[in-house]
C-alpha atoms as a PDB file:
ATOM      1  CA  UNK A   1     -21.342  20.162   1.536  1.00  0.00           C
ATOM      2  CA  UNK A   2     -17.867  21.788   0.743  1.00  0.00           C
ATOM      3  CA  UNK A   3     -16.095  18.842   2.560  1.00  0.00           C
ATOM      4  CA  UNK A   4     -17.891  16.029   0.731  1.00  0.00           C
ATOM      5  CA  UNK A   5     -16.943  17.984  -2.619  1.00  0.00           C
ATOM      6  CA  UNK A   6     -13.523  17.508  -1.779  1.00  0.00           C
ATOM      7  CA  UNK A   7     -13.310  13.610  -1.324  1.00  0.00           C
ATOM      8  CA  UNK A   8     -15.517  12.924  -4.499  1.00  0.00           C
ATOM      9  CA  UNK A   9     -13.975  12.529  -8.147  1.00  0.00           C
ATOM     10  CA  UNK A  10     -16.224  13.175 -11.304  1.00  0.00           C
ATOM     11  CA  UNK A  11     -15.805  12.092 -14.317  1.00  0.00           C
ATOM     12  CA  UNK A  12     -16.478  13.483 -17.585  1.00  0.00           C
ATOM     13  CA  UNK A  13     -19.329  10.717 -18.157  1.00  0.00           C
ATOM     14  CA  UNK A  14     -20.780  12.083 -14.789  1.00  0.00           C
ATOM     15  CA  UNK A  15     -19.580   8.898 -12.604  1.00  0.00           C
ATOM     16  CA  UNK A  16     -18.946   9.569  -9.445  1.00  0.00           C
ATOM     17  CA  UNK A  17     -15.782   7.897  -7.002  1.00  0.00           C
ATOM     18  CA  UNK A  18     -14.812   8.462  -3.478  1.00  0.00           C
ATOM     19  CA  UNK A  19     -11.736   9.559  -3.903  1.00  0.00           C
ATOM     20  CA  UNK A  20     -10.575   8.278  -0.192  1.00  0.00           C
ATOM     21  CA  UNK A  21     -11.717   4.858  -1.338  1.00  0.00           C
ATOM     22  CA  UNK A  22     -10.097   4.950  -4.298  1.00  0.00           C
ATOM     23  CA  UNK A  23      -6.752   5.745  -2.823  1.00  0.00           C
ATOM     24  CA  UNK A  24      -6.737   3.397  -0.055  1.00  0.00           C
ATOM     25  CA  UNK A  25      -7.971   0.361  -1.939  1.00  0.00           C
ATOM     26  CA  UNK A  26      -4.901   0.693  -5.119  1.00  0.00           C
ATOM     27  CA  UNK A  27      -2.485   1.397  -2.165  1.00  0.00           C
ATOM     28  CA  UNK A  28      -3.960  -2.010  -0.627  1.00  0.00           C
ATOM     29  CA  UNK A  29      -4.005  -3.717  -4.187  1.00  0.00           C
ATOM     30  CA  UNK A  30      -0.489  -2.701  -5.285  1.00  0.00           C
ATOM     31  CA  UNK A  31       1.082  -3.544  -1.831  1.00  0.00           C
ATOM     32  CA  UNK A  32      -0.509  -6.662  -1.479  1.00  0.00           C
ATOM     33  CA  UNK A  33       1.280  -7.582  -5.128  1.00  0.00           C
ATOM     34  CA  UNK A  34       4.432  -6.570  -4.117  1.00  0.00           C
ATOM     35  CA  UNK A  35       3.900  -8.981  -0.686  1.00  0.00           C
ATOM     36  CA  UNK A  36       3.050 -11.970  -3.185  1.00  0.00           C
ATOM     37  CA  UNK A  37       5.621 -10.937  -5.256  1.00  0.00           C
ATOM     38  CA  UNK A  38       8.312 -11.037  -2.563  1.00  0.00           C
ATOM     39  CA  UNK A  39       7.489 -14.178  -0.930  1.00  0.00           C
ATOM     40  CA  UNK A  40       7.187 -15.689  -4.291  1.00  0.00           C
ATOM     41  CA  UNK A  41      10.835 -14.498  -4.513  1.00  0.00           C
ATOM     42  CA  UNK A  42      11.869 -15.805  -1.881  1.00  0.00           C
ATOM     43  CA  UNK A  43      11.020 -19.237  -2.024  1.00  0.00           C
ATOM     44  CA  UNK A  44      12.569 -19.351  -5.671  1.00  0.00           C
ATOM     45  CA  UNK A  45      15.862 -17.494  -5.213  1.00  0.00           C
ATOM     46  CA  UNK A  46      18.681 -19.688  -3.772  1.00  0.00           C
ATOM     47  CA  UNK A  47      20.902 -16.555  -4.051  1.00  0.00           C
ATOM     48  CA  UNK A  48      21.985 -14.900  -0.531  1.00  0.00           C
ATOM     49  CA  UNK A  49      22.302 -11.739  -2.237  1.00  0.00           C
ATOM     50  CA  UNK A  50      19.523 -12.085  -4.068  1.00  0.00           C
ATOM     51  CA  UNK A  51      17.173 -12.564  -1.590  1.00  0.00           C
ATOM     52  CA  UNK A  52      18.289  -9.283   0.255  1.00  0.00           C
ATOM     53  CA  UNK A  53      16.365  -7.377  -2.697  1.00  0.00           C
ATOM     54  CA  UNK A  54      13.248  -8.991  -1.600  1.00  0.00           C
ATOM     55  CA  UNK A  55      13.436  -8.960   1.569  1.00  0.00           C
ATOM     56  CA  UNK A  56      14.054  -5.568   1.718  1.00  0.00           C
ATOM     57  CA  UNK A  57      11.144  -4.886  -0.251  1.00  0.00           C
ATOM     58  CA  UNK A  58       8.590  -7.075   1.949  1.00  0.00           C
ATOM     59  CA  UNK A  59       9.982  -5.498   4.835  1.00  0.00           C
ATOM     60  CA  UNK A  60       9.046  -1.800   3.385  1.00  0.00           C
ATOM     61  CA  UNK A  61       5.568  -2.755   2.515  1.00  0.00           C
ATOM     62  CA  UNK A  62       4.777  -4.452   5.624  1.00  0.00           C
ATOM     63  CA  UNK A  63       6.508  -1.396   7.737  1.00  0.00           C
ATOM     64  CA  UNK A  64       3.698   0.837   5.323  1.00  0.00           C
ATOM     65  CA  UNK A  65       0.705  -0.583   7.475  1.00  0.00           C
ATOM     66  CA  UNK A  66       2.307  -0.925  10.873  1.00  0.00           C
ATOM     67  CA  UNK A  67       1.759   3.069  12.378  1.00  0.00           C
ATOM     68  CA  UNK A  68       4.646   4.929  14.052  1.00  0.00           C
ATOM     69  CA  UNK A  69       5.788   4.261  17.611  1.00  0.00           C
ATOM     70  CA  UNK A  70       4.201   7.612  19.621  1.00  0.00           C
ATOM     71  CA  UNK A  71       4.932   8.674  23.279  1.00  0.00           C
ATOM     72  CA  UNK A  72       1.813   9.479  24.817  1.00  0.00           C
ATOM     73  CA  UNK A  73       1.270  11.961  27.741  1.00  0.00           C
ATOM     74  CA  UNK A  74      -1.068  11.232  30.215  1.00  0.00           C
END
């Protein structure tokens, strides 16, 4: 019961959010922007050093989602 306390937001109204859910999906939605944002960028900007801006910000978003390289032992 403690645990479930934890990953739940109230509201003064008495609404009721999973706060896990809630994180993950504006992450999602505000990465996802930036992603249409940057390839919308791109394809406008005839600019070398232009283009490094964007590029440089599509490659941080994407490199957000991919995990870290790990060394397992077996």
């Amino acid at each position: 019961m403690e645990e479930n306390d934890n990953n739940t937001w109230r509201s003064c109204s008495g609404c009721q959010i999973d706060r896990r859910a809630t994180v993950f999906f504006s992450q999602l939605g505000l990465s996802t922007i930036l992603v249409l944002f940057s390839c919308y960028q791109l394809t406008q900007a005839e600019d070398c050093h232009t283009q490094q801006t964007y590029i440089g910000l599509l490659t941080m978003c994407i490199g957000l989602f991919l995990p870290s390289p790990r060394i397992s032992k077996q």
